[in-house]
C-alpha atoms as a PDB file:
ATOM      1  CA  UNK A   1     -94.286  22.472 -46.439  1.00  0.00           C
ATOM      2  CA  UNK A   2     -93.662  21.677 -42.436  1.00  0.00           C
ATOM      3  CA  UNK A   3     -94.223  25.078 -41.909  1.00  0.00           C
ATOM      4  CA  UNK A   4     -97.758  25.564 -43.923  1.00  0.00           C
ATOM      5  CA  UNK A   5     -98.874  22.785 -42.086  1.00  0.00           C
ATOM      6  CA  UNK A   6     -98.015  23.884 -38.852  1.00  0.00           C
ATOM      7  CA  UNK A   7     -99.413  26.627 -39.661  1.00  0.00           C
ATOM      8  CA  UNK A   8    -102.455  25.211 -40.277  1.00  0.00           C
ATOM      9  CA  UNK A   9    -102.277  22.882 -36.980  1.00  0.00           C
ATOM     10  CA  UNK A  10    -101.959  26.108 -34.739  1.00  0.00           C
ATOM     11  CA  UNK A  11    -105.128  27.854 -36.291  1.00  0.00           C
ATOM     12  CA  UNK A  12    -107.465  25.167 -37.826  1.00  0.00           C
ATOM     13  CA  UNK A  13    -109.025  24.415 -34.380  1.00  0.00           C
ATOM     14  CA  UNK A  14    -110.269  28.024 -34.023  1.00  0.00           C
ATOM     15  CA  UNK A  15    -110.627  29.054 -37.425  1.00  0.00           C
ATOM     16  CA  UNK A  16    -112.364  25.314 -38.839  1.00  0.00           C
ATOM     17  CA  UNK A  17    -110.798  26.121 -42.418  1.00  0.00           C
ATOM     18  CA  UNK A  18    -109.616  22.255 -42.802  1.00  0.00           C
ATOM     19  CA  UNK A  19    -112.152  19.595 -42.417  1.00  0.00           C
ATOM     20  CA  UNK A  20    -109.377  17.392 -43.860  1.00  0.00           C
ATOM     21  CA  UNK A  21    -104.975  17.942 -43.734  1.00  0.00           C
ATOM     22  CA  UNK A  22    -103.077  14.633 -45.013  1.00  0.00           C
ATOM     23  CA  UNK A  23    -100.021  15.423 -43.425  1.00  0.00           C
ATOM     24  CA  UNK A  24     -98.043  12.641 -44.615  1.00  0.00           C
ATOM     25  CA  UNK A  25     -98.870  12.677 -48.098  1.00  0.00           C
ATOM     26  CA  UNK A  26     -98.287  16.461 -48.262  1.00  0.00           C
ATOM     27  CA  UNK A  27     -94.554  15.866 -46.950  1.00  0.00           C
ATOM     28  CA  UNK A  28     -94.274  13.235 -49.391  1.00  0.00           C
ATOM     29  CA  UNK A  29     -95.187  14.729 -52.277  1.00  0.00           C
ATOM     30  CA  UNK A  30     -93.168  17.719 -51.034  1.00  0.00           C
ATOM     31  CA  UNK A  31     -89.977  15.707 -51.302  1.00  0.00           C
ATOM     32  CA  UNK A  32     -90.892  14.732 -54.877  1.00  0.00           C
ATOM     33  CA  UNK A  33     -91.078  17.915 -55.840  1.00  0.00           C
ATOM     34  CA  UNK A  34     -87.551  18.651 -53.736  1.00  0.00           C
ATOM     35  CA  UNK A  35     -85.868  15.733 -55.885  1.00  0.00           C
ATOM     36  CA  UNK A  36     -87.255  16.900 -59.051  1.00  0.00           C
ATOM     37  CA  UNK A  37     -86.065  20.873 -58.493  1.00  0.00           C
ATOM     38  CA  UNK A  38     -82.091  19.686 -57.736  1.00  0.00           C
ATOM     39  CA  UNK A  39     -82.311  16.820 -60.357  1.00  0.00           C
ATOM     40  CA  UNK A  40     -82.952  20.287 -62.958  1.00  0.00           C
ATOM     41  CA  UNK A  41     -85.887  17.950 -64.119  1.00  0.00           C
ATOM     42  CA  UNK A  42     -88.535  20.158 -65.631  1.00  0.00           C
ATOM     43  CA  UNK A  43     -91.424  20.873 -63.822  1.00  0.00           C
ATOM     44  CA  UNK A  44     -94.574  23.416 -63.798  1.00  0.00           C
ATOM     45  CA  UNK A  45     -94.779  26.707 -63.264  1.00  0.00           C
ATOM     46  CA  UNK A  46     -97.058  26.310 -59.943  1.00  0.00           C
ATOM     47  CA  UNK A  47     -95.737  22.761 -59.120  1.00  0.00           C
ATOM     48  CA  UNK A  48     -94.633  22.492 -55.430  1.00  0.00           C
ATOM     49  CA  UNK A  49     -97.379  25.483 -54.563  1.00  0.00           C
ATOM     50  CA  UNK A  50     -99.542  24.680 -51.525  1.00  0.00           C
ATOM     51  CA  UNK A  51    -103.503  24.668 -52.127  1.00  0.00           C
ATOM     52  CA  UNK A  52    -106.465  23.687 -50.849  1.00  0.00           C
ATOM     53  CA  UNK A  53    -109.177  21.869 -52.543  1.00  0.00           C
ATOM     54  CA  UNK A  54    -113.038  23.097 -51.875  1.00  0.00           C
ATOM     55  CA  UNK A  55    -114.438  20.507 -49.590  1.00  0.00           C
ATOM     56  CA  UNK A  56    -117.041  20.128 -52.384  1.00  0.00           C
ATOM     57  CA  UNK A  57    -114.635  18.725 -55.075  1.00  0.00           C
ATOM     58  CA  UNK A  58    -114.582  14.950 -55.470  1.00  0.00           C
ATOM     59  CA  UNK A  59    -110.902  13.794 -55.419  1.00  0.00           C
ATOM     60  CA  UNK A  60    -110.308   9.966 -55.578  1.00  0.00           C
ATOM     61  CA  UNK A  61    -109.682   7.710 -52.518  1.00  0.00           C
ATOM     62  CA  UNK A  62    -110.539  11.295 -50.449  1.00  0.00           C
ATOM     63  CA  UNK A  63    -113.199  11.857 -47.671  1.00  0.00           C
ATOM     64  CA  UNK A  64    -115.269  14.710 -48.420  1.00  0.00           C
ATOM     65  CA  UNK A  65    -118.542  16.205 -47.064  1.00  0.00           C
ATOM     66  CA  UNK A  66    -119.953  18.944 -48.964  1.00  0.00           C
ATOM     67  CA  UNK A  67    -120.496  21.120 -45.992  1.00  0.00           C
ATOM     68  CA  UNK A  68    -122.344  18.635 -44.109  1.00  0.00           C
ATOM     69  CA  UNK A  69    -121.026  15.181 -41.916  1.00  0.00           C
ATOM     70  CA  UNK A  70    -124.291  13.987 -43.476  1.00  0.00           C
ATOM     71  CA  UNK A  71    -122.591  13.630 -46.945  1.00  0.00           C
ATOM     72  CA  UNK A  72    -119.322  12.399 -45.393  1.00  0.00           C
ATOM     73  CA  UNK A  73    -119.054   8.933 -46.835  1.00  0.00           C
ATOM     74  CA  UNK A  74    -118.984   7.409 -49.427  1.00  0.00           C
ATOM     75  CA  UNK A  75    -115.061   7.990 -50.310  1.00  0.00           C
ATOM     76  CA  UNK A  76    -115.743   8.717 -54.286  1.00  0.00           C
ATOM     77  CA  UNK A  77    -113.473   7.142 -56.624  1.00  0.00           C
ATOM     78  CA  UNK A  78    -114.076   9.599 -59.423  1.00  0.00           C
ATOM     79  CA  UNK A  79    -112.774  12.736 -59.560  1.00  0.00           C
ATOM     80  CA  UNK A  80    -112.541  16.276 -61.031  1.00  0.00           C
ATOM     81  CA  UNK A  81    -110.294  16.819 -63.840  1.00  0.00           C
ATOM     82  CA  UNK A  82    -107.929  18.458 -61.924  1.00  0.00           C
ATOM     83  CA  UNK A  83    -107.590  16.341 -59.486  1.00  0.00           C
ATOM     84  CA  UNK A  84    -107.157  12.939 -61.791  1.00  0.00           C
ATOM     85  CA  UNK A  85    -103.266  12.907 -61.472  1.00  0.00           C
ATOM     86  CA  UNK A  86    -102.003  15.811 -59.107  1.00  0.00           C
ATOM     87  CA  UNK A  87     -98.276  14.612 -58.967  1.00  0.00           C
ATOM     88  CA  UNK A  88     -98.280  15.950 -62.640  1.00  0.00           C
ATOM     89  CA  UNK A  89     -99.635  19.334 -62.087  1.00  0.00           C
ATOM     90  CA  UNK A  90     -99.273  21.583 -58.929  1.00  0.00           C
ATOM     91  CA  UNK A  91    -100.077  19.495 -56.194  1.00  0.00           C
ATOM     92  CA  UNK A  92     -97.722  18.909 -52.792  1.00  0.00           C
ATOM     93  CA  UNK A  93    -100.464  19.652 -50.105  1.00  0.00           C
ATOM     94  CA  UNK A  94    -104.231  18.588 -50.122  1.00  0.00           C
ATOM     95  CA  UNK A  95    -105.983  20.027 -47.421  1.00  0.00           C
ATOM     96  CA  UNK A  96    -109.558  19.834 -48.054  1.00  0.00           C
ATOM     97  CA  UNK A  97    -111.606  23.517 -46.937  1.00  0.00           C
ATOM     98  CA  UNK A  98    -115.267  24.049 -45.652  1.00  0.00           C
ATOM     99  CA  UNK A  99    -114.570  27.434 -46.109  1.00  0.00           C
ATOM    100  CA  UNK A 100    -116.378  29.251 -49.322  1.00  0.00           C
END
């Protein structure tokens, strides 16, 4: 996880992939996954797999802005099915992409 977000640190300036990285909740969630794989609890066949949500996909309690600082705020509350519990599916890492 440190490493795919260093990763993204070194080349987001130049490249502008990320409009948003939650560094802190990625490592979290990254040790979650951690305790679950030596606890032999079961788990998903993608859990623990970093991935980026499309900048355009509501996700609860989560700035987004469509492409545009003009639809920046406000924070939605809903969000996509997907999204509505990612501790239970794949999720460690939400960075959010302006990239198509």
């Amino acid at each position: 996880m440190r490493a795919s977000l260093e990763r993204i640190d070194t080349v987001n300036e130049k490249l502008n992939c990320f409009c948003f990285v939650y560094h802190e909740e990625a490592v979290k969630l990254a040790w979650r996954v951690e305790r679950k794989l030596t606890a032999e609890a079961e788990i998903g066949t993608l859990h623990g797999i970093p991935f980026g949500v499309k900048d355009v996909t509501p996700v609860a309690g989560k700035r987004m802005t469509r492409g545009s600082p003009v639809y920046e705020y406000p924070i939605p509350n809903a969000v996509h099915p997907p999204f509505s519990n990612p501790c239970s599916t794949l999720t460690v890492f939400r960075p959010i992409s302006s990239m198509s």
